[in-house]
C-alpha atoms as a PDB file:
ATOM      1  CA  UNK A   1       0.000   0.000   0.000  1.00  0.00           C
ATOM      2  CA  UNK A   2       1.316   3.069  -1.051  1.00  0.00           C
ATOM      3  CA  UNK A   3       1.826   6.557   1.341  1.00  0.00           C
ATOM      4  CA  UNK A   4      -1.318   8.416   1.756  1.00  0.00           C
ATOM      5  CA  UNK A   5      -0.365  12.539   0.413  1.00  0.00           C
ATOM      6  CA  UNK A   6      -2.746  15.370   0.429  1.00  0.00           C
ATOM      7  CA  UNK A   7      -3.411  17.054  -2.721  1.00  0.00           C
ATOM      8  CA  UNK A   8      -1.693  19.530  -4.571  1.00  0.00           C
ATOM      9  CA  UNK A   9      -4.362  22.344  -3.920  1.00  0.00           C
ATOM     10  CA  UNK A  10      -4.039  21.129  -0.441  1.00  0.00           C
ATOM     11  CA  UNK A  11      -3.593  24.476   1.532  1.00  0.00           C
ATOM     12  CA  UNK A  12      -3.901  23.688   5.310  1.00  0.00           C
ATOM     13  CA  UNK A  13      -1.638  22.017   7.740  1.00  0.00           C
ATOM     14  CA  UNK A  14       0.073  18.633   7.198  1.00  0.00           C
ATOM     15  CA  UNK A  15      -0.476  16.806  10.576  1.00  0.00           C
ATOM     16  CA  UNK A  16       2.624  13.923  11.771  1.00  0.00           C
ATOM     17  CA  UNK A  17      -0.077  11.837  13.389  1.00  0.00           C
ATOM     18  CA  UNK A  18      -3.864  11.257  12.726  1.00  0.00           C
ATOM     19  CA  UNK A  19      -6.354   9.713  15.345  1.00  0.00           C
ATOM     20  CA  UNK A  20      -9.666   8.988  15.286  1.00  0.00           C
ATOM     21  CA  UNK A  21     -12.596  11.378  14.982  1.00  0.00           C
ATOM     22  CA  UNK A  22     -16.599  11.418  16.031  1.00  0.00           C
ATOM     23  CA  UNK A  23     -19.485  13.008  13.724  1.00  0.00           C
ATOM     24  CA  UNK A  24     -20.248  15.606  15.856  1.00  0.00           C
ATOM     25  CA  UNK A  25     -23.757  14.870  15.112  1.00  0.00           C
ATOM     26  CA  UNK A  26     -24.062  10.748  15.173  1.00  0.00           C
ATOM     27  CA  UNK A  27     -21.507  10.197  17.304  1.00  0.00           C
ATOM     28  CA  UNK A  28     -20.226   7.392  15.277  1.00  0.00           C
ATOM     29  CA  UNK A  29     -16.251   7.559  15.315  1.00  0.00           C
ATOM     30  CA  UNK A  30     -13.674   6.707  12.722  1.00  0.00           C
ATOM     31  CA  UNK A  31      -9.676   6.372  12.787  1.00  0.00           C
ATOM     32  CA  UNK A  32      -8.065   8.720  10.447  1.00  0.00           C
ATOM     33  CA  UNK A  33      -4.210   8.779   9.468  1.00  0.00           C
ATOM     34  CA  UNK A  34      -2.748  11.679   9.505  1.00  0.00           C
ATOM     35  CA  UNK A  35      -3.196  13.148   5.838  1.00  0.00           C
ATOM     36  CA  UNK A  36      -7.299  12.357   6.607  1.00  0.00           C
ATOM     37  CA  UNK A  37      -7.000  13.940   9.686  1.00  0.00           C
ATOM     38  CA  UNK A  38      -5.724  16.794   8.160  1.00  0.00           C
ATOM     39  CA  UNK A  39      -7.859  16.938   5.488  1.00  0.00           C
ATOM     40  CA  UNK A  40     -10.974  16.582   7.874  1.00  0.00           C
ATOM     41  CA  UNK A  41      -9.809  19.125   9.804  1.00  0.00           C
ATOM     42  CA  UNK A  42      -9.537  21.401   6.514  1.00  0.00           C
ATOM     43  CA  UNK A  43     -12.862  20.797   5.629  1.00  0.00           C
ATOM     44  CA  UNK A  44     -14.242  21.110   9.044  1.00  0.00           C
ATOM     45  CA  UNK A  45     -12.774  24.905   9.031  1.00  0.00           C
ATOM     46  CA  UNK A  46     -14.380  25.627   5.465  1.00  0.00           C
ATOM     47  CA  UNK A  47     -17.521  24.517   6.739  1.00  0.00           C
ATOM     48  CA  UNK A  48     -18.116  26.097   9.876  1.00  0.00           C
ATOM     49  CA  UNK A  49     -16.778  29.582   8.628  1.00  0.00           C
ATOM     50  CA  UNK A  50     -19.675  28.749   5.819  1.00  0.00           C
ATOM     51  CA  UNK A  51     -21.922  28.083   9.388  1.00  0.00           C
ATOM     52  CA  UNK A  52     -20.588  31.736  10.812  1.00  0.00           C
ATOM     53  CA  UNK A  53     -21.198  33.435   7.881  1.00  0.00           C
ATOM     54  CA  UNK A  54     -18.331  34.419   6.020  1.00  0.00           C
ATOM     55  CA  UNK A  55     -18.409  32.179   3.299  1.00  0.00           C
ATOM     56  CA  UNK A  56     -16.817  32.859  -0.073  1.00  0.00           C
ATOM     57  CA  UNK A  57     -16.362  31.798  -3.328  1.00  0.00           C
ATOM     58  CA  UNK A  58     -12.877  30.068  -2.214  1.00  0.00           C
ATOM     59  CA  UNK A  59     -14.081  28.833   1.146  1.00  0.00           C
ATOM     60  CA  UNK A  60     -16.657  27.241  -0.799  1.00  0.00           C
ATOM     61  CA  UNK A  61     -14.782  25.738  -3.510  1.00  0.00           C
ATOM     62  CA  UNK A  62     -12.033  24.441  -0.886  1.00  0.00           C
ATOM     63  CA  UNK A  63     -15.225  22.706   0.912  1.00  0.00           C
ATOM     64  CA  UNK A  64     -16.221  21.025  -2.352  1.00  0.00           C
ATOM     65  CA  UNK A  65     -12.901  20.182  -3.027  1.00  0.00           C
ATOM     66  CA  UNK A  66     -11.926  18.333   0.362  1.00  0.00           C
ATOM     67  CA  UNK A  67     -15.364  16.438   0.200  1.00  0.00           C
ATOM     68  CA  UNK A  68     -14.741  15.307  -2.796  1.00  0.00           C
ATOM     69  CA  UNK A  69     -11.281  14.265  -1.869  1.00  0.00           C
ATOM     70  CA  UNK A  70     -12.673  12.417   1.176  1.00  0.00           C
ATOM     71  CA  UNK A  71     -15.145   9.864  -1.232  1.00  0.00           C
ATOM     72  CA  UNK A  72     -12.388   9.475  -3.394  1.00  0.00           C
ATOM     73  CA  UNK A  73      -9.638   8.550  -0.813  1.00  0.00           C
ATOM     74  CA  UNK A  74     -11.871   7.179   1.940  1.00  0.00           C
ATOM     75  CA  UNK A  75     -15.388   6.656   1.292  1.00  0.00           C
ATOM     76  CA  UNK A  76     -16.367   4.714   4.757  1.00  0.00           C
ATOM     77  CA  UNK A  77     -14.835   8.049   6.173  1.00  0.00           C
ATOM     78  CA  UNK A  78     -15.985  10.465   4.555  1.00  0.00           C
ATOM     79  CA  UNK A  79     -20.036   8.163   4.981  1.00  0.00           C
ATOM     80  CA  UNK A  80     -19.359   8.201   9.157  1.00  0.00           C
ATOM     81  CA  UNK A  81     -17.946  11.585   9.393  1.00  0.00           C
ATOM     82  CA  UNK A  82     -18.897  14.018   6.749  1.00  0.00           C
ATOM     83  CA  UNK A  83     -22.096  13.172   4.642  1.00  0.00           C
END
């Protein structure tokens, strides 16, 4: 299996470890590595500054972007923790 790497567009902050993570709304939790973990974390902040308010073009697209990265790269994921 090869190394997990974020994405060229990936903007936000490369994590060493991951660990696991709960839907803040089910509950349910999932163990991320460290490039989901950042990614989650990414799209988490895009989605609550969307929540606050101050959403953008960008903010948006970057949203889009990391959700669509999640059901490409981890699709149990991205079904317990983002959809």
């Amino acid at each position: 299996m090869s190394k997990q790497t974020p994405p060229k567009w990936f903007t936000g902050e490369l994590y060493e470890e991951g660990a696991t993570v709960q839907n803040r709304f089910s509950g349910e939790e999932y163990e991320l590595n460290n490039v989901e973990l950042s990614m989650y974390d990414f799209v988490m902040g895009a989605s609550i500054m969307i929540e606050m308010g101050m959403s953008n073009p960008s903010i948006i697209k970057d949203l889009r972007k990391g959700l669509d990265w999640f059901k490409e790269n981890n699709s149990k994921a991205y079904l317990t923790l983002l959809d």
